[in-house]
Protein backbone atom coordinates (compact mmCIF):
# COMPACT_ATOMS: atom_id res chain seq x y z
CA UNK A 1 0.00 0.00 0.00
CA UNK A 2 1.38 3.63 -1.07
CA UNK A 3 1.87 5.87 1.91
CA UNK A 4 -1.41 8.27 -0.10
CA UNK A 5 -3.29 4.87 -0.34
CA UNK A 6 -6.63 5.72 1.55
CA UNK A 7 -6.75 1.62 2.39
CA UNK A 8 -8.66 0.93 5.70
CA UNK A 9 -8.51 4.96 6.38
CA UNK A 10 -10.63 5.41 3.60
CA UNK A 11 -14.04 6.35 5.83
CA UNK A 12 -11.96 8.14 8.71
CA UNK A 13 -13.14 11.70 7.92
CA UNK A 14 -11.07 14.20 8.77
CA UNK A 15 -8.76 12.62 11.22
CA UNK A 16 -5.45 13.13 8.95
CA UNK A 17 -3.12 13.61 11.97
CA UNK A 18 -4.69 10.71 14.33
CA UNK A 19 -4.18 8.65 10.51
CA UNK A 20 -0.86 9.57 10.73
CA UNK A 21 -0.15 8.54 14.23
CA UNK A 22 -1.67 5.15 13.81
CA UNK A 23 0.23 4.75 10.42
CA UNK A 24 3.16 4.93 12.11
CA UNK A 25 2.54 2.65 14.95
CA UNK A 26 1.10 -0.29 12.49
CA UNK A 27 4.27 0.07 10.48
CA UNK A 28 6.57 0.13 13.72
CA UNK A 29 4.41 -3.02 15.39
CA UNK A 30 5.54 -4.84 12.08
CA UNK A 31 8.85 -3.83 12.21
CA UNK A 32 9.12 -5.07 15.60
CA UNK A 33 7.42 -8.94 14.46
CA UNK A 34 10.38 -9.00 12.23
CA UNK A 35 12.94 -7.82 15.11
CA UNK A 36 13.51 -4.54 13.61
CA UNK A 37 13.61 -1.42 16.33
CA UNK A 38 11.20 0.77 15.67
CA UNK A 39 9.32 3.10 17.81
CA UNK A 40 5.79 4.72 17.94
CA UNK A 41 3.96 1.28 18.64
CA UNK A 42 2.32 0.20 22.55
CA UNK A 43 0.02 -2.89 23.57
CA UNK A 44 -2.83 0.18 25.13
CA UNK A 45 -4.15 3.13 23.08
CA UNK A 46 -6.95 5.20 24.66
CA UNK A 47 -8.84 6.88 21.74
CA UNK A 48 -11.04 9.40 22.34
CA UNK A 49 -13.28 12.41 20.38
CA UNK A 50 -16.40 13.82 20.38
CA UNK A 51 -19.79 11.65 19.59
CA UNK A 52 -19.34 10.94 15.90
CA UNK A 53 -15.85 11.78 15.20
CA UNK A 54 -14.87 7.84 14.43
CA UNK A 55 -13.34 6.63 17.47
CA UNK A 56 -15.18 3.03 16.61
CA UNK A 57 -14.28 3.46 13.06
CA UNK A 58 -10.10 4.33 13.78
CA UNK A 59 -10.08 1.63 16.46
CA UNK A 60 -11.39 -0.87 13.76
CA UNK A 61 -8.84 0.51 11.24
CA UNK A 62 -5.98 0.62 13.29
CA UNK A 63 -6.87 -3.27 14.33
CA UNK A 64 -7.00 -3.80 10.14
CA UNK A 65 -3.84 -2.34 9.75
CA UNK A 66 -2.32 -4.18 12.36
CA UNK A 67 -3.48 -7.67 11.35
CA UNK A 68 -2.47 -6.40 7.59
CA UNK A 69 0.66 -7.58 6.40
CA UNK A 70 0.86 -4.40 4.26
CA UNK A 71 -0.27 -1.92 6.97
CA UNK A 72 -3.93 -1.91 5.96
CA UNK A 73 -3.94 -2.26 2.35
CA UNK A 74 -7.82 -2.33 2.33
CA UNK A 75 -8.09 -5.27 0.49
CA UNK A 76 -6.43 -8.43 1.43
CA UNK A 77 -8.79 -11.16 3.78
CA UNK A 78 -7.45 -9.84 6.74
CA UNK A 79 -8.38 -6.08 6.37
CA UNK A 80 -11.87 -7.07 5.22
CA UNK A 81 -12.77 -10.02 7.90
CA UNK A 82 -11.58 -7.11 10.53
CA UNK A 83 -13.82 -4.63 9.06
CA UNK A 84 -16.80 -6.84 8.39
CA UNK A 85 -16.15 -8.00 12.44
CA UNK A 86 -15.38 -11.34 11.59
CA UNK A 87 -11.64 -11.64 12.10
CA UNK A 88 -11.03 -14.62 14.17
CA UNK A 89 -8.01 -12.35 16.22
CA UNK A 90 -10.15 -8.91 16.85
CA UNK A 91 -12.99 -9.44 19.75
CA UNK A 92 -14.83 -5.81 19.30
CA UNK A 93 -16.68 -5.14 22.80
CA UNK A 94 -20.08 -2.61 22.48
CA UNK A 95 -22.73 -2.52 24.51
CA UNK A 96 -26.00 -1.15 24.14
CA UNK A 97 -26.83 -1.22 27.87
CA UNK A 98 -25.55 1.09 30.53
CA UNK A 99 -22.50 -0.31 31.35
CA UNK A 100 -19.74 -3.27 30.99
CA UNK A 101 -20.12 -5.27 34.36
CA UNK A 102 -17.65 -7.03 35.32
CA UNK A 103 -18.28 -10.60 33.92
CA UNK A 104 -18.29 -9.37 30.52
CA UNK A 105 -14.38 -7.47 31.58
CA UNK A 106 -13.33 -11.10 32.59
CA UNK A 107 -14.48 -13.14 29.70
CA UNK A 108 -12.21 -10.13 27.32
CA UNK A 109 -9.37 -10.77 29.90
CA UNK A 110 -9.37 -14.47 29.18
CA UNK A 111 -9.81 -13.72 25.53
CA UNK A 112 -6.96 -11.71 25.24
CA UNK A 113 -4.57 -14.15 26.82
CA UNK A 114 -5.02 -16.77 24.26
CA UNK A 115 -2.50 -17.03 21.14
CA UNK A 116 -3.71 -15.07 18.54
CA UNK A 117 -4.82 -17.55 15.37
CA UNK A 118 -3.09 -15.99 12.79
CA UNK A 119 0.21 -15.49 14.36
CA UNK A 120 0.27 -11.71 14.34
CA UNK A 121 -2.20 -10.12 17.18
CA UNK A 122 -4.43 -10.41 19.63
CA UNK A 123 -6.45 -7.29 18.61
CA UNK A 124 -9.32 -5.80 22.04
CA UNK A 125 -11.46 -2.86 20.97
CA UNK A 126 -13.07 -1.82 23.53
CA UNK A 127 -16.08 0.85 21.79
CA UNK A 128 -17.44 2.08 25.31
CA UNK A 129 -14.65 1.78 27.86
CA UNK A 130 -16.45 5.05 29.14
CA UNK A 131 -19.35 2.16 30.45
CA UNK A 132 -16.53 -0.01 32.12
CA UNK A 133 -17.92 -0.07 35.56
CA UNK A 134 -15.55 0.09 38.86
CA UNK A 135 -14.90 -3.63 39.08
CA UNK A 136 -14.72 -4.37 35.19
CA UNK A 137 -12.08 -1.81 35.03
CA UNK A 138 -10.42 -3.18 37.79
CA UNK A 139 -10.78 -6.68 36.08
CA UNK A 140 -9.25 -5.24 33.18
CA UNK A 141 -6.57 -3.32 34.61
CA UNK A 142 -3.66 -5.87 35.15
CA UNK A 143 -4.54 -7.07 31.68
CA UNK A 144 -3.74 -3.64 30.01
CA UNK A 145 -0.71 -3.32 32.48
CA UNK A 146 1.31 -6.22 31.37
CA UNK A 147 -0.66 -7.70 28.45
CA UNK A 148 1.16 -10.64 26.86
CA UNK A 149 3.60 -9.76 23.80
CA UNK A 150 1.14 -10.38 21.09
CA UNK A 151 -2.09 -8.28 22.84
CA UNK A 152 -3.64 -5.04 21.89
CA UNK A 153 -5.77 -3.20 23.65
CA UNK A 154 -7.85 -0.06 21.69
CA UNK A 155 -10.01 1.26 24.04
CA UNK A 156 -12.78 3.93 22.99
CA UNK A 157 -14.36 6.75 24.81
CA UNK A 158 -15.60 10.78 24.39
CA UNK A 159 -12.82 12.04 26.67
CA UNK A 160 -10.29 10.98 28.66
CA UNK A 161 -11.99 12.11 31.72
CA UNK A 162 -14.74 9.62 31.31
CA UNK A 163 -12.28 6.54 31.85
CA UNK A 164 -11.01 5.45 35.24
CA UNK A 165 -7.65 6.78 36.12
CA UNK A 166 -5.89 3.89 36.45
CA UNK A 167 -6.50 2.32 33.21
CA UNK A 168 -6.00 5.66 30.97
CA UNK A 169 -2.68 6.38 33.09
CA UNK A 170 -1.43 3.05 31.28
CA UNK A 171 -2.81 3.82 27.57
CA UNK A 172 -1.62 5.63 25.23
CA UNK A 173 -3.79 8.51 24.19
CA UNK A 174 -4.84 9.65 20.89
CA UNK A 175 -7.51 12.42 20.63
CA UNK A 176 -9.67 12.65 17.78
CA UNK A 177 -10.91 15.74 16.69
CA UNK A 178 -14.92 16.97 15.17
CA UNK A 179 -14.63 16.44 11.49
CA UNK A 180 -14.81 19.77 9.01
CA UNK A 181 -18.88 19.77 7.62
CA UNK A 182 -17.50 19.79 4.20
CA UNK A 183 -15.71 16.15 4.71
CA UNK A 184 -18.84 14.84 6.37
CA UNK A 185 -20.10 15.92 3.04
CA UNK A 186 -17.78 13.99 0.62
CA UNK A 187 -18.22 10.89 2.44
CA UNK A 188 -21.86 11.08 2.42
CA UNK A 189 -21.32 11.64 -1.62
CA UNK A 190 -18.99 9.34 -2.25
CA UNK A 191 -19.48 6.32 0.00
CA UNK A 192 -23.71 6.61 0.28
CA UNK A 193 -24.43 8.41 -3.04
CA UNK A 194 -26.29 11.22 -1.26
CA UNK A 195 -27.56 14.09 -3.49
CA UNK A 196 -24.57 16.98 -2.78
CA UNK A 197 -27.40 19.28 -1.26
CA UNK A 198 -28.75 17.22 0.78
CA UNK A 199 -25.72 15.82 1.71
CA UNK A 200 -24.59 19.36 2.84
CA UNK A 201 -27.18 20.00 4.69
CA UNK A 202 -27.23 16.84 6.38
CA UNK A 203 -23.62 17.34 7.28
CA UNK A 204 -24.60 20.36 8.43
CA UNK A 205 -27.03 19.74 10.58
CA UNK A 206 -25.27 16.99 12.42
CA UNK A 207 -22.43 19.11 13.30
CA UNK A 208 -19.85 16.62 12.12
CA UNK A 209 -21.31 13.75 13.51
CA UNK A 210 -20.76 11.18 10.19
CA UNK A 211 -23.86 8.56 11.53
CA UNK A 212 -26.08 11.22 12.49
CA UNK A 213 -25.18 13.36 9.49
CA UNK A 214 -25.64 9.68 7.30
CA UNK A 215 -29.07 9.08 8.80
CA UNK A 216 -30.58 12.63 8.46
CA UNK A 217 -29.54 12.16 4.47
CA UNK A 218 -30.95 8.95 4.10
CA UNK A 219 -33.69 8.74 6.73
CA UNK A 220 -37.30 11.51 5.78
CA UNK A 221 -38.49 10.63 9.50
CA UNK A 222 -35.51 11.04 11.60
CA UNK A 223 -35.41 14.60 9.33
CA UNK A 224 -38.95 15.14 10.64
CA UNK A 225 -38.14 14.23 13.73
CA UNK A 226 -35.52 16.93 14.06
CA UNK A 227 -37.60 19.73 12.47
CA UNK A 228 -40.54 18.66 15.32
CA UNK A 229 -37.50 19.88 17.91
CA UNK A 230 -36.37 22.87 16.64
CA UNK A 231 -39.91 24.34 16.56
CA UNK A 232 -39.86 23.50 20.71
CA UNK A 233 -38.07 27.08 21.07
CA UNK A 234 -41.54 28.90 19.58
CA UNK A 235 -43.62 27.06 21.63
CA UNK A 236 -42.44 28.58 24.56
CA UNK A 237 -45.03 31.55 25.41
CA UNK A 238 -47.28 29.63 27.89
CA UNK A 239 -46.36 27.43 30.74
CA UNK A 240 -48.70 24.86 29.54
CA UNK A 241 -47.13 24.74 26.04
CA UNK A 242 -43.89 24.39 27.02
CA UNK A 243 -44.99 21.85 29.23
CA UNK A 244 -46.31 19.87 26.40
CA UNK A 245 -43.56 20.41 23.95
CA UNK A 246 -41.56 18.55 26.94
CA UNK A 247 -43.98 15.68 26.28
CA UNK A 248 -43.91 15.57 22.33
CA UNK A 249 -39.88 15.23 22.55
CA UNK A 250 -39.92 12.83 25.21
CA UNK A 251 -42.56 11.28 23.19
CA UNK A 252 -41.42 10.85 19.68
CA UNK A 253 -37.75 9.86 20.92
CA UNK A 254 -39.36 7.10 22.89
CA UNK A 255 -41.29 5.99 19.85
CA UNK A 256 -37.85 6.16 17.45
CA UNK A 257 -36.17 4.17 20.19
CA UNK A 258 -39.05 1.05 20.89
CA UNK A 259 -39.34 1.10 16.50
CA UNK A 260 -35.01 0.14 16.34
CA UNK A 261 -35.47 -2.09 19.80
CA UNK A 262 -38.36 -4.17 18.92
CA UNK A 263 -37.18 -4.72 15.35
CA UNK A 264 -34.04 -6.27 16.72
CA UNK A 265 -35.23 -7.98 19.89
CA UNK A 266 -37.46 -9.68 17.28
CA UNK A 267 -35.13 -10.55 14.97
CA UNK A 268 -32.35 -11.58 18.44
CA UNK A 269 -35.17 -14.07 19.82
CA UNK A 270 -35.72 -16.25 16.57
CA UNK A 271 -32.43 -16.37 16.02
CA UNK A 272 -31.76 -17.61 19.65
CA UNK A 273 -34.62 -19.87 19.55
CA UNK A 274 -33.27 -21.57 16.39
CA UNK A 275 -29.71 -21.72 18.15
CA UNK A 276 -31.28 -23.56 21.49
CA UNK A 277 -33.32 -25.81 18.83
CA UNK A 278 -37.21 -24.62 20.46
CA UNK A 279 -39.09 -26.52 18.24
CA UNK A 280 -42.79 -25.66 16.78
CA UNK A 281 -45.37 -25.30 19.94
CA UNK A 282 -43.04 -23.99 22.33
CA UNK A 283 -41.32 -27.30 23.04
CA UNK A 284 -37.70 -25.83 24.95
CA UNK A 285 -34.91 -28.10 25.85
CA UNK A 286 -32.71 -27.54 29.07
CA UNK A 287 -31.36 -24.66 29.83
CA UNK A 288 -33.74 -22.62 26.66
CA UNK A 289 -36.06 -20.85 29.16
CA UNK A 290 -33.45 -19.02 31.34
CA UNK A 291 -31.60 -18.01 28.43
CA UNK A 292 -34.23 -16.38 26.66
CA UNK A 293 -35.44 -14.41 30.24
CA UNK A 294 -31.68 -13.54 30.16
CA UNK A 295 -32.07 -12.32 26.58
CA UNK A 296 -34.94 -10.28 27.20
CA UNK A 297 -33.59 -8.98 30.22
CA UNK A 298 -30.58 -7.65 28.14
CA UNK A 299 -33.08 -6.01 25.76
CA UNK A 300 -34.98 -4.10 27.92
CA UNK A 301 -31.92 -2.80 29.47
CA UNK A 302 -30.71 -1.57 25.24
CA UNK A 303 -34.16 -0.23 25.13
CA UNK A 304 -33.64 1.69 28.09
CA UNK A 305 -30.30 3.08 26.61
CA UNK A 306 -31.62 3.44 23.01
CA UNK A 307 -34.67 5.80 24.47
CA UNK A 308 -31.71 8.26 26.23
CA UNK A 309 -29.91 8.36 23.75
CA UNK A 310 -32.10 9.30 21.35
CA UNK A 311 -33.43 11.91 23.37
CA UNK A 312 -29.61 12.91 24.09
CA UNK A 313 -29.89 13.53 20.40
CA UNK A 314 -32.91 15.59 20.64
CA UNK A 315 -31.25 17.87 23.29
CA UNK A 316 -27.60 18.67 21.07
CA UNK A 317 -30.06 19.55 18.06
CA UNK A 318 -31.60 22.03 20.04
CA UNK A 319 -28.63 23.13 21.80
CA UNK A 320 -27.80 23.65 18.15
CA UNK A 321 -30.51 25.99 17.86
CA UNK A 322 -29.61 28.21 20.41
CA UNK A 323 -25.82 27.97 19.50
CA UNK A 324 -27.08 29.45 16.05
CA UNK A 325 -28.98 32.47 18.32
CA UNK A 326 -25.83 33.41 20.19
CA UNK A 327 -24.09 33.54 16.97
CA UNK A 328 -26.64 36.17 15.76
CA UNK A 329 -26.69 38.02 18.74
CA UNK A 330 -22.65 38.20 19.01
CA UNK A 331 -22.76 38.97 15.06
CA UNK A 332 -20.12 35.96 14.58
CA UNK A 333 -19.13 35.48 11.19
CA UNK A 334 -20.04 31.48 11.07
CA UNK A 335 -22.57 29.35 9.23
CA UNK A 336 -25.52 28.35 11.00
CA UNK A 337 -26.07 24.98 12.09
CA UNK A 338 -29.85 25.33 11.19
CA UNK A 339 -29.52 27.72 8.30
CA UNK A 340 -32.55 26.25 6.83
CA UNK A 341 -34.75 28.28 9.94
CA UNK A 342 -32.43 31.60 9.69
CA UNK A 343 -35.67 33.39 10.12
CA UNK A 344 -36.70 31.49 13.46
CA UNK A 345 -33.34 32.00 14.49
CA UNK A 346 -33.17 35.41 14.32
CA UNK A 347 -36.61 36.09 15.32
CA UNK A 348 -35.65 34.30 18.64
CA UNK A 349 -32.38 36.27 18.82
CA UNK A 350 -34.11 39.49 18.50
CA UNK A 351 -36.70 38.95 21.37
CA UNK A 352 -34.17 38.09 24.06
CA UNK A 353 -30.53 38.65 25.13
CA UNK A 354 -26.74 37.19 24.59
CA UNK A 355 -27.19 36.40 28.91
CA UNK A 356 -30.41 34.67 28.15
CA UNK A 357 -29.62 32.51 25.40
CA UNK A 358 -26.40 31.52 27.16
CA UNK A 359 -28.55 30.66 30.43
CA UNK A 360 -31.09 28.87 27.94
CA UNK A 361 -28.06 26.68 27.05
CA UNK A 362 -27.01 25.66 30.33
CA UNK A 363 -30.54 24.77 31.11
CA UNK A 364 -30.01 22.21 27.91
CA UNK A 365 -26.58 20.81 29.40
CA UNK A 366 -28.25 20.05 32.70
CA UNK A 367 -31.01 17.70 31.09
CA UNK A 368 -28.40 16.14 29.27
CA UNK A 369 -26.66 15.81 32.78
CA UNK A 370 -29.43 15.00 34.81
CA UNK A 371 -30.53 12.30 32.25
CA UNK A 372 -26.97 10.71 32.29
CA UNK A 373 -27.32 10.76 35.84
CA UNK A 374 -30.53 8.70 35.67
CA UNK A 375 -33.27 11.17 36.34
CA UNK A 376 -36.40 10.80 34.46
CA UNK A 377 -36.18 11.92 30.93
CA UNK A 378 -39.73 13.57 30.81
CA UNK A 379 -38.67 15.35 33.94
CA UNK A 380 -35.59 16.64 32.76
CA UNK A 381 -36.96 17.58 29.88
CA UNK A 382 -39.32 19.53 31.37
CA UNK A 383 -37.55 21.13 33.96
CA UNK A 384 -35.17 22.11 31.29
CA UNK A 385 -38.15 23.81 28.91
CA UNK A 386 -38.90 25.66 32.21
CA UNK A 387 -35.56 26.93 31.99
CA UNK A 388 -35.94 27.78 28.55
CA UNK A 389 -39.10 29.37 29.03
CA UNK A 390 -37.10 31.63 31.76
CA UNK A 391 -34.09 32.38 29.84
């Protein structure tokens, strides 16, 4: 592979430097397989960036590159099997609950001892080492401390705050930054064959977020969805109507978040019933009954997650909105996030003040807090309308 070779970089928008840095180290981890010195290569890397910056998509590249006798050529076995997640030597760890408990950290650790198949590495991404709880970090820790010559651990997370100290103190870290809107663009283009306008406004929109910015071009209702959110800030005159708006976003994210959980509970229990060989009526063998309550137990907890964060989603749009206001206010010399309602944005900087729209923000960031935090969504969300109603 050329050194201007996109390869297994190819959907890593706007990360040139992190590219770089990971370029090296794959090369270097090569070198040293052949007993060459070379430097720039450890067994821990701590990646982290804002929501939708690619930390998931480097980690997965990096592991490619690593397993890739040419440093991630893109198209040998080994770089697709790792980026279709079906490399026998690269265990990929997500979770759509709230956290990694520890049982899950021990079954990694004891993955991550064994030989790796291939002869080259034993490849651990870890997508939401920010959900590591206390003892699974723990668990992990001695792992990622002395890991055994052929181990890698990529661990994934928004900031390097949001890992436990002991385990980031031993990675290396690699910050990823908020890709430009017009890259978000070209991918959408090039990779999804989105229309250039509405990829532009999609990338846009999801302020360099590449899935969010990919499902707003592709998706009419999640595009609805987000309109329906951005009108919250004019519904704000009475108490009651703000009150309500609280309910209609609450609302319609907890209807986008059952419609993606039921579809693949559905689709999770036939294929574990198959698996555990329940025949026609019902009949279950051993053991068939507890692991489908386990299943379901699993899904309700995804569900759970799925509904926050798609109201999480809800609350940066607007967040959006108001960042869009202070920019009109302050006269800033930007493009607007929402440049498609200029006129509501304006209208709503006119009627209030710089102080107020910053206040109206803060009220955003603590739903988005309190919600984290486990609070009720539908009353943070309307405690925080309250606030906006304030400003």
């Amino acid at each position: 592979m050329s050194d201007l070779a996109p390869g297994v970089w190819a959907d890593l928008v706007g990360q040139e430097p992190a590219v770089a840095v990971l370029r090296r180290a794959a090369a270097a981890a090569e070198a040293g397989r052949r007993g060459e010195p070379g430097t720039g290569m450890t067994h821990a890397w701590l990646l982290t960036g804002p929501p939708g910056s690619g930390r998931s998509t480097a980690a997965r590249a990096f592991a490619a590159a690593l397993q890739c006798p040419r440093g991630g050529c893109g198209e040998c076995p080994a770089c697709h099997t790792v980026l279709a997640g079906t490399h026998a030597d690269v265990e990929v760890v997500n979770t759509r609950r709230l956290s990694i408990g520890v049982d899950d950290a021990r079954a990694l650790v004891s993955r991550a001892a064994r030989y790796p198949a291939g002869g080259r590495w034993q490849v651990m991404v870890v997508e939401d080492a920010d959900r590591l709880t206390d003892q699974a970090g723990n668990a992990l820790l001695r792992a990622i401390e002395e890991p055994t010559p052929h181990t890698v651990w990529l661990l994934c997370a928004p900031a390097v705050e949001d890992v436990l100290p002991t385990i980031r103190s031993r990675c290396r870290h690699l910050s990823l930054r908020t890709p430009p809107t017009e890259a978000v663009a070209e991918v959408l283009v090039r990779r999804d064959g989105v229309d250039p306008a509405m990829a532009a406004f999609a990338a846009r929109a999801a302020q360099g977020h590449i899935g969010r910015a990919r499902r707003l071009a592709t998706d009419e209702d999640a595009r609805l969805r987000r309109h329906a959110v951005l009108r919250l800030p004019l519904s704000l005159g009475e108490l009651s109507g703000a009150l309500q708006a609280a309910g209609d976003l609450v609302d319609a994210a907890t209807a986008e978040a059952n419609e993606q959980a039921a579809t693949l509970a559905t689709a999770e229990a036939e294929e574990m019933r198959r698996g555990l060989g329940v025949g026609p009526g019902g009949r279950q063998p051993a053991g068939a009954a507890a692991a489908l309550k386990d299943l379901e137990k699993e899904q309700k907890a995804r569900a759970t997650r799925t509904k926050r964060d798609a109201i999480d989603r809800a609350l940066v749009d607007l967040a959006g909105f108001y960042r869009d206001v202070l920019a009109v206010q302050a006269e800033a010399a930007v493009e607007l996030v929402n440049d498609e309602m200029r006129d509501a944005v304006i209208g709503v900087a006119r009627a209030s003040t710089p102080e107020s729209t910053l206040r109206r923000i803060d009220a955003i960031l603590a739903a988005r807090t309190a919600i984290g935090a486990n609070v009720a969504p539908l009353l943070a969300v309307e405690a925080m309308t309250v606030g906006l109603r304030r400003g």
